[in-house]
PDB file of N, CA and C in Angstrom:
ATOM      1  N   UNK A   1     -43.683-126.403 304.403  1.00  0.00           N
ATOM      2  CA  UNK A   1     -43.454-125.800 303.105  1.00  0.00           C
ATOM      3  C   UNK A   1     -44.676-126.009 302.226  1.00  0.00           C
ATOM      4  N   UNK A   2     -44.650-125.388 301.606  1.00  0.00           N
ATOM      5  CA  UNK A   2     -46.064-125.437 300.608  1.00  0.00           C
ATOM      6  C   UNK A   2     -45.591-125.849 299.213  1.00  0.00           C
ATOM      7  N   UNK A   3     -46.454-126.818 298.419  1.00  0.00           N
ATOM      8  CA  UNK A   3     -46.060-127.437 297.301  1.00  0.00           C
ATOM      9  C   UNK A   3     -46.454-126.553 296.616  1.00  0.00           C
ATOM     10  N   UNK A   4     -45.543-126.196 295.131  1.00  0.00           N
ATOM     11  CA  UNK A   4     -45.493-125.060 294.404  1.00  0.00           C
ATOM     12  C   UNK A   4     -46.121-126.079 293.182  1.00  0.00           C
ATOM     13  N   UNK A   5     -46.351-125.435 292.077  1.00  0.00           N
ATOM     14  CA  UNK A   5     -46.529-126.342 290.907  1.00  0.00           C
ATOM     15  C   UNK A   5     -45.693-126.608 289.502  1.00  0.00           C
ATOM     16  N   UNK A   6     -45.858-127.598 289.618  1.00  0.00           N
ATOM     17  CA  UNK A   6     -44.505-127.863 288.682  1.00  0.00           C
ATOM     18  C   UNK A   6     -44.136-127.244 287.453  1.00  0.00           C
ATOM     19  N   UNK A   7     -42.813-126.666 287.363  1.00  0.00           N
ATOM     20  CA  UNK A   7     -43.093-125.770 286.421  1.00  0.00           C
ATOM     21  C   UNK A   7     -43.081-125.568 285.276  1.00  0.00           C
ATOM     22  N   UNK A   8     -43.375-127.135 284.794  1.00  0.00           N
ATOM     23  CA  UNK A   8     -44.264-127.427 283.326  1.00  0.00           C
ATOM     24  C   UNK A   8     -45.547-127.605 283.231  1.00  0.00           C
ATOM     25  N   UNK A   9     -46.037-126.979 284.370  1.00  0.00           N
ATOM     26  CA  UNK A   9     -47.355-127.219 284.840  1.00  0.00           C
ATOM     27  C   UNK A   9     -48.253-126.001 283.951  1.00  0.00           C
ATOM     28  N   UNK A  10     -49.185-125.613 283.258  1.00  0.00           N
ATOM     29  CA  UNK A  10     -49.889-124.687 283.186  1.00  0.00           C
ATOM     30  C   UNK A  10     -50.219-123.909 284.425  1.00  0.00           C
ATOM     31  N   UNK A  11     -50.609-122.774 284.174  1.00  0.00           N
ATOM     32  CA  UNK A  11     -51.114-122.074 285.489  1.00  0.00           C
ATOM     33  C   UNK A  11     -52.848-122.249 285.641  1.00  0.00           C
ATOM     34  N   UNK A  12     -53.311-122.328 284.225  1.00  0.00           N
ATOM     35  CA  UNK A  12     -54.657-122.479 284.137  1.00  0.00           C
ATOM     36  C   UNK A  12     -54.970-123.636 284.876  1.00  0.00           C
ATOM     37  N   UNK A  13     -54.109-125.106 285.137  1.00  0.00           N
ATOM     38  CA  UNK A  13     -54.329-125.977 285.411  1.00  0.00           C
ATOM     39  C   UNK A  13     -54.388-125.437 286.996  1.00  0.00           C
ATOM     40  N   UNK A  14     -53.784-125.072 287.310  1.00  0.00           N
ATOM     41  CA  UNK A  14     -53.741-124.704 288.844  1.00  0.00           C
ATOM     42  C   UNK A  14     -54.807-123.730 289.167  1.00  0.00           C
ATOM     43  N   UNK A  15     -55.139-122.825 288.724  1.00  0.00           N
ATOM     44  CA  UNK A  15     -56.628-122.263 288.947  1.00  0.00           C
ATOM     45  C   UNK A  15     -57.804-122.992 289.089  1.00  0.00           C
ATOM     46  N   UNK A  16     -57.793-124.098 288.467  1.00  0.00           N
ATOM     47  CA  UNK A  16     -58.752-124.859 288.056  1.00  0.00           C
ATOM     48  C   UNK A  16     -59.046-126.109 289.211  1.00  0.00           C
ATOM     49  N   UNK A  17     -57.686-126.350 290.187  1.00  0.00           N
ATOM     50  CA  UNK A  17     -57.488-127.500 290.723  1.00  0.00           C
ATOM     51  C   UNK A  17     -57.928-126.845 292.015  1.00  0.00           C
ATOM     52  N   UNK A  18     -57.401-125.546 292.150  1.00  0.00           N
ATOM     53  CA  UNK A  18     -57.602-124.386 293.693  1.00  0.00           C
ATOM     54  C   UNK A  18     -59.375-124.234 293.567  1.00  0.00           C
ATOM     55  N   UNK A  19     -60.231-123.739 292.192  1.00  0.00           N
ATOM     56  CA  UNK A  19     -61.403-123.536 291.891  1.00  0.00           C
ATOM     57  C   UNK A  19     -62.195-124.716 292.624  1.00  0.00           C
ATOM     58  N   UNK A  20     -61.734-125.940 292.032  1.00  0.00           N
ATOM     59  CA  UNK A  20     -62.513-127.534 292.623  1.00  0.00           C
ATOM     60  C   UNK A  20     -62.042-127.473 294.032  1.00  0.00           C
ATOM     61  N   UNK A  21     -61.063-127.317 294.678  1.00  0.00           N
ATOM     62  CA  UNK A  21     -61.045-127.641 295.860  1.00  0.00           C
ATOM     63  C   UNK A  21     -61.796-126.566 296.718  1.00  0.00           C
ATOM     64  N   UNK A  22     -62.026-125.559 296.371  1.00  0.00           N
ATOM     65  CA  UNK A  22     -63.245-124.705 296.766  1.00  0.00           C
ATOM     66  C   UNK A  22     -64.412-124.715 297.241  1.00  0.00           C
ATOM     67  N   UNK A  23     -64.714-124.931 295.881  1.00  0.00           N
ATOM     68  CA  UNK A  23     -65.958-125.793 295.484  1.00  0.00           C
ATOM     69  C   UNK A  23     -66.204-127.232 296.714  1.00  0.00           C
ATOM     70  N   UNK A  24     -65.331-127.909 296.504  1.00  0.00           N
ATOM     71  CA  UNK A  24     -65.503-129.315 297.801  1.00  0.00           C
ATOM     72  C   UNK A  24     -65.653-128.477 298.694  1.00  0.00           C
ATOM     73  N   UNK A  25     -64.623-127.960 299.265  1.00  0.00           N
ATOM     74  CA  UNK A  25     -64.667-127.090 300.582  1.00  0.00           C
ATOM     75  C   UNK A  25     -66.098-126.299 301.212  1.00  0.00           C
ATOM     76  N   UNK A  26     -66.613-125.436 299.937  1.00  0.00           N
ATOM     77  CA  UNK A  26     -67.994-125.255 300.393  1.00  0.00           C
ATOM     78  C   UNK A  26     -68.995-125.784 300.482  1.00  0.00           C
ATOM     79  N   UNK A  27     -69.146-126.691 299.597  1.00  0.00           N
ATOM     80  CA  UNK A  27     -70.285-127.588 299.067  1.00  0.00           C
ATOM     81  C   UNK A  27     -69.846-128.608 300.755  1.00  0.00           C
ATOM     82  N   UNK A  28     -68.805-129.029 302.157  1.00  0.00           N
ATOM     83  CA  UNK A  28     -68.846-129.686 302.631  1.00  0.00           C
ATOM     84  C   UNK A  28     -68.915-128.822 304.138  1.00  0.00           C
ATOM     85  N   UNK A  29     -69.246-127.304 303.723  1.00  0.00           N
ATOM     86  CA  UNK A  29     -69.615-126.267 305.120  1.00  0.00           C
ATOM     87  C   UNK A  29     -70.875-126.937 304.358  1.00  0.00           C
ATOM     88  N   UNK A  30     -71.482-126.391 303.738  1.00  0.00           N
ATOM     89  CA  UNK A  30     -73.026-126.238 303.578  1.00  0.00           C
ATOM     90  C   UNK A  30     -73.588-127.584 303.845  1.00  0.00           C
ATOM     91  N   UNK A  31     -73.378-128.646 303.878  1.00  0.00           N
ATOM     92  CA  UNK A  31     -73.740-129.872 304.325  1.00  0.00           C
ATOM     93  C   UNK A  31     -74.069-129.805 305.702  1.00  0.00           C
ATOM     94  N   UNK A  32     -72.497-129.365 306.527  1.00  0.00           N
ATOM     95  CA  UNK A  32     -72.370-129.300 308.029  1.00  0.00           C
ATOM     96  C   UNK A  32     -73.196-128.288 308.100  1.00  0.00           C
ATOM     97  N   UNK A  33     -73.561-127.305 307.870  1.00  0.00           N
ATOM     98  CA  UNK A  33     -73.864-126.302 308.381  1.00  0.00           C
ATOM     99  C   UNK A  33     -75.650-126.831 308.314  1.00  0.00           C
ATOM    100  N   UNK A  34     -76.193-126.846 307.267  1.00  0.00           N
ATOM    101  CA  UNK A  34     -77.834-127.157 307.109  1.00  0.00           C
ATOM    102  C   UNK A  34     -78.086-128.704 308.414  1.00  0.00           C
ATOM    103  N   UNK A  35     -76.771-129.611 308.310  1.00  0.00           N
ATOM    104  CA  UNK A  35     -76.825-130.828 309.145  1.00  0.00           C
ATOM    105  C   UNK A  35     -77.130-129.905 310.772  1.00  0.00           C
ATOM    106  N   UNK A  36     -76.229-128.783 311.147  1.00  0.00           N
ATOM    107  CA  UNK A  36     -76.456-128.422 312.466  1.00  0.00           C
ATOM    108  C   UNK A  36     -77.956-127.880 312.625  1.00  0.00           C
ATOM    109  N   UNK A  37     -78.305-127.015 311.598  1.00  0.00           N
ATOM    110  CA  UNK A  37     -79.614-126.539 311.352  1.00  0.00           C
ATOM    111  C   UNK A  37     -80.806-127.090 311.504  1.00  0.00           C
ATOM    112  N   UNK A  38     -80.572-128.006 311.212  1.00  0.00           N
ATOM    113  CA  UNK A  38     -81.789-129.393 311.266  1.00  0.00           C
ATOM    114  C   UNK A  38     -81.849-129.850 312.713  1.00  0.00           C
ATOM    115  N   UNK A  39     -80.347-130.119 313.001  1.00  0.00           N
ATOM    116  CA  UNK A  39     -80.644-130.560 314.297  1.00  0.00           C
ATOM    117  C   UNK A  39     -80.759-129.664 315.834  1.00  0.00           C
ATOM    118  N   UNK A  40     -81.163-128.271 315.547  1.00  0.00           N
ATOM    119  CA  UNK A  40     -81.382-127.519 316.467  1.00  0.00           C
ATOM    120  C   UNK A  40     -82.599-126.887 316.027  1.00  0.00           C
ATOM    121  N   UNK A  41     -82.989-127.089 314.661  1.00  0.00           N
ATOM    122  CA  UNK A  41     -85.195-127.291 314.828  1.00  0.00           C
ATOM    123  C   UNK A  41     -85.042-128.651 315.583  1.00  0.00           C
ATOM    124  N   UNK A  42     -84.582-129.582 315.157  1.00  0.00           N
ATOM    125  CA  UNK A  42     -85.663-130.418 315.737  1.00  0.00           C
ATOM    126  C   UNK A  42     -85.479-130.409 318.013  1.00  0.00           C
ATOM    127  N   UNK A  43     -84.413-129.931 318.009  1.00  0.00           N
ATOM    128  CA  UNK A  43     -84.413-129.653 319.585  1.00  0.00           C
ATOM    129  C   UNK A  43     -85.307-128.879 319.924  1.00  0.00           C
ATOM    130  N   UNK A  44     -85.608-127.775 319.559  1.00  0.00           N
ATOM    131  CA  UNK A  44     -86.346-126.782 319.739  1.00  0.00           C
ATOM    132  C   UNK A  44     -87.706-127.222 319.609  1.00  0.00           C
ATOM    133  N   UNK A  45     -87.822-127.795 318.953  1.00  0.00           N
ATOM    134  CA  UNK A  45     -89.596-129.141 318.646  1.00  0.00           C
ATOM    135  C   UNK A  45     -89.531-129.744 319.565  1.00  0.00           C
ATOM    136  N   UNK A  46     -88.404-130.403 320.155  1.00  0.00           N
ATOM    137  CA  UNK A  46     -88.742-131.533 321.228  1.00  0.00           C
ATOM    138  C   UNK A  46     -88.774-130.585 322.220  1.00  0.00           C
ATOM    139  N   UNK A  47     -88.250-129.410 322.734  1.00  0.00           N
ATOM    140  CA  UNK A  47     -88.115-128.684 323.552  1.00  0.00           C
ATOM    141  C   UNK A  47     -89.758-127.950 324.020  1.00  0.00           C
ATOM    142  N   UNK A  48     -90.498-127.844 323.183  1.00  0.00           N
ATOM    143  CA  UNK A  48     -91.764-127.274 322.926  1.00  0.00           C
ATOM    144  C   UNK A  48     -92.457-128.547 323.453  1.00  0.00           C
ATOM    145  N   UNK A  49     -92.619-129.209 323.072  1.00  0.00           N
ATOM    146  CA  UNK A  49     -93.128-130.639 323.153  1.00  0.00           C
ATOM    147  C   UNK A  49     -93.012-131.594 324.453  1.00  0.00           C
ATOM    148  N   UNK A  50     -91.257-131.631 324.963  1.00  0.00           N
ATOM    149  CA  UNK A  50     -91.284-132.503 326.317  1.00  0.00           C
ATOM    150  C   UNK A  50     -91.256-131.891 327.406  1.00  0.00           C
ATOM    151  N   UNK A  51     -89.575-130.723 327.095  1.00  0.00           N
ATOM    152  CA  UNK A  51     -88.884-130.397 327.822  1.00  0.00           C
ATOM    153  C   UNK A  51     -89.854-129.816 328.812  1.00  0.00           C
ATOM    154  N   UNK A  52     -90.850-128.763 327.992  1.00  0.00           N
ATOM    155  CA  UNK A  52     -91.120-127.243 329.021  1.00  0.00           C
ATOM    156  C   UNK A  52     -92.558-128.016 329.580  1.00  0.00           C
ATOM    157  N   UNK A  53     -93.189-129.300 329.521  1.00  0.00           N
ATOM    158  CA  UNK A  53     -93.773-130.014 329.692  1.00  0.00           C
ATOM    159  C   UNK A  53     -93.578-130.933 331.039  1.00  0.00           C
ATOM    160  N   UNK A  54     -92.379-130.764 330.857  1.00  0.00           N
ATOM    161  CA  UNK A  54     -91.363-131.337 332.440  1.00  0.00           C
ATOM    162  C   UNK A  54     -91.403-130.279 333.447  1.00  0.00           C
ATOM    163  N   UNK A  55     -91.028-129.714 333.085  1.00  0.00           N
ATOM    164  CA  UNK A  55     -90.483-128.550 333.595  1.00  0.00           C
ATOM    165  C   UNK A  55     -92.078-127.736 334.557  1.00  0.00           C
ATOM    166  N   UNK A  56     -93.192-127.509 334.114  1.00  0.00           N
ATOM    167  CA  UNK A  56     -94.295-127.003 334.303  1.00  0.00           C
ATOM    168  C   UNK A  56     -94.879-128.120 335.720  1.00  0.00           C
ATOM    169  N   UNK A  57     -95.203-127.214 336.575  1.00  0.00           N
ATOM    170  CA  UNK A  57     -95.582-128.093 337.991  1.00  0.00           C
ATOM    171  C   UNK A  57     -97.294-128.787 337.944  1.00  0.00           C
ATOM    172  N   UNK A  58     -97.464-129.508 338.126  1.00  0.00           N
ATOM    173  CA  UNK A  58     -99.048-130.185 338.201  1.00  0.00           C
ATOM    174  C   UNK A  58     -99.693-129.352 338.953  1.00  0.00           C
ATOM    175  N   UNK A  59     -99.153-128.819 339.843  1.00  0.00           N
ATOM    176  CA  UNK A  59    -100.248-128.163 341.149  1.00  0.00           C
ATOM    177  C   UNK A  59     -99.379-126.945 341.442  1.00  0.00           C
ATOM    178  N   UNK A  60     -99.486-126.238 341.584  1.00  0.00           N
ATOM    179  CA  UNK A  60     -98.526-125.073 342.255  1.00  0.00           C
ATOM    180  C   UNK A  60     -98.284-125.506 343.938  1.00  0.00           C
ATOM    181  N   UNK A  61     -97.987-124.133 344.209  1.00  0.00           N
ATOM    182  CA  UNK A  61     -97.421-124.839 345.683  1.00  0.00           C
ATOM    183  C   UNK A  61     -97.910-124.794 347.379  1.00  0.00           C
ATOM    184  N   UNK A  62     -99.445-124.016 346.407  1.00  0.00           N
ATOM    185  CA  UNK A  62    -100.309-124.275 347.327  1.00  0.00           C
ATOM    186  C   UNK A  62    -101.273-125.358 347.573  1.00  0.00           C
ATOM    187  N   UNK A  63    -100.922-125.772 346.600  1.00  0.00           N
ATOM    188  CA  UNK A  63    -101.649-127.654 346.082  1.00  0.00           C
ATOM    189  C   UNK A  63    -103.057-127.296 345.869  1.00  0.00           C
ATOM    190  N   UNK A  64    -103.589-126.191 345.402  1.00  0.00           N
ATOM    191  CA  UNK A  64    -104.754-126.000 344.565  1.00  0.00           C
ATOM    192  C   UNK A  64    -104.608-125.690 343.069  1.00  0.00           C
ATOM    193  N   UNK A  65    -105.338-125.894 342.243  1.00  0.00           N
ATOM    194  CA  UNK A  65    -104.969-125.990 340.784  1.00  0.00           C
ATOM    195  C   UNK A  65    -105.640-123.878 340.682  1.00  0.00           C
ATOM    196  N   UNK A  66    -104.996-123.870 339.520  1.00  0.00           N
ATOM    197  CA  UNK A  66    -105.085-122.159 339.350  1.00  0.00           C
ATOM    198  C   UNK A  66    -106.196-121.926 338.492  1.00  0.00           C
ATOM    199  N   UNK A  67    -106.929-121.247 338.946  1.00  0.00           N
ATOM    200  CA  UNK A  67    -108.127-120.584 337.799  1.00  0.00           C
ATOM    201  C   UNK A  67    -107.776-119.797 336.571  1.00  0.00           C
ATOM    202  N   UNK A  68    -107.444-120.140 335.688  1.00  0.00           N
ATOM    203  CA  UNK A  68    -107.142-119.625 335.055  1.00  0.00           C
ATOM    204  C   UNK A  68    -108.056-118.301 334.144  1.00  0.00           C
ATOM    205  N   UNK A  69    -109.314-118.753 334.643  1.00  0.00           N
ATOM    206  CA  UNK A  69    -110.284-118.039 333.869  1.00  0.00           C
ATOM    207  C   UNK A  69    -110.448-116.765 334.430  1.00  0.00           C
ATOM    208  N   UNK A  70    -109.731-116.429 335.808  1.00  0.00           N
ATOM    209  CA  UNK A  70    -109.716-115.144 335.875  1.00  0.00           C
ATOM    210  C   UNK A  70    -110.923-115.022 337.141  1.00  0.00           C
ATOM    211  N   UNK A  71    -112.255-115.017 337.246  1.00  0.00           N
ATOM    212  CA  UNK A  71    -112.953-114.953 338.270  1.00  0.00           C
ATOM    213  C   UNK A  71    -112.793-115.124 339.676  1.00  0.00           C
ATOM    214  N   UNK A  72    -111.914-116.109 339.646  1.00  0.00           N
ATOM    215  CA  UNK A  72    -111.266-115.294 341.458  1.00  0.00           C
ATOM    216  C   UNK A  72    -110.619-114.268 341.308  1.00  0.00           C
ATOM    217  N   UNK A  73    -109.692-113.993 340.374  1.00  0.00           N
ATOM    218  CA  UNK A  73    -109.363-112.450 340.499  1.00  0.00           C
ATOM    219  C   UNK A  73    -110.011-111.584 340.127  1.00  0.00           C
ATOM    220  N   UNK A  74    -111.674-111.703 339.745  1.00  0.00           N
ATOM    221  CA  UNK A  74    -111.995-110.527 340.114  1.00  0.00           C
ATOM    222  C   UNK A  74    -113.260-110.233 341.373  1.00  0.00           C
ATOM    223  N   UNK A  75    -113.457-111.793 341.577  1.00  0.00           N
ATOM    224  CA  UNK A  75    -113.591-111.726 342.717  1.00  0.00           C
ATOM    225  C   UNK A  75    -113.348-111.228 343.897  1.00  0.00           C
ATOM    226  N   UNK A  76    -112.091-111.707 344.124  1.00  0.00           N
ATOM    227  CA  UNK A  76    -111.294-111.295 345.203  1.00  0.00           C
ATOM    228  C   UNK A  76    -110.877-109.156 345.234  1.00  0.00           C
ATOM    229  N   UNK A  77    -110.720-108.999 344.003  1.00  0.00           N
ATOM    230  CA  UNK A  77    -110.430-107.426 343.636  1.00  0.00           C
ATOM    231  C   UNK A  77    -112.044-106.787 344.338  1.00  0.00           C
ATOM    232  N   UNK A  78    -112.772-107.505 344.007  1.00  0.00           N
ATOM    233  CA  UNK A  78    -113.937-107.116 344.658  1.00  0.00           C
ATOM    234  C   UNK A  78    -114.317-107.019 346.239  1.00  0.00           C
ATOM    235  N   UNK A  79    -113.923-107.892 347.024  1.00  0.00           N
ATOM    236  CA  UNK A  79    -113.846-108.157 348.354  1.00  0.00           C
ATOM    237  C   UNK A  79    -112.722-106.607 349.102  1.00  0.00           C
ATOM    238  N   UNK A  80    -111.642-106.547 347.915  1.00  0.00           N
ATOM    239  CA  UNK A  80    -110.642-105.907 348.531  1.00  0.00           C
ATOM    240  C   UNK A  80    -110.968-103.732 348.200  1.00  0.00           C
ATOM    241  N   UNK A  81    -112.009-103.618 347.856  1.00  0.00           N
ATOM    242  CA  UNK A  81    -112.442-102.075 347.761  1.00  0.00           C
ATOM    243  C   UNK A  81    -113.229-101.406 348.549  1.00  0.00           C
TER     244      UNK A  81
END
């Protein structure tokens, strides 16, 4: 059952009591909500930082390190015309 208000109660008083509990109510999403916010930058930082750092192989899997600079491939494009 839902508590009604007493009915020597003003009504203004009851607008006023529903208004504040509102008010708490949002003012205690927006806490939670910026609290989750924060803590999924900072995952995403550590994620940048350890995770994909783990994750990335030392050597590939031919156990030679990769040129990245490109000159064997155009090396090799050369050999192959």
């Amino acid at each position: 059952m839902s508590r009604a208000a007493p009915p020597n109660a003003p009504l203004s008083r009851c607008r006023s009591q529903a208004g504040d509990l509102a008010e708490s109510v949002a003012a205690i999403i927006m806490e939670q909500e910026t609290a989750v916010q924060a803590s999924l930058e900072e995952m995403y930082i550590n994620m940048a930082q350890e995770t994909f750092k783990d994750m990335r192989r030392i050597l590939p899997i031919s156990k030679q390190k990769m040129d990245w600079s490109g000159q064997e491939m155009a090396l090799a494009q050369g050999f192959s015309k």
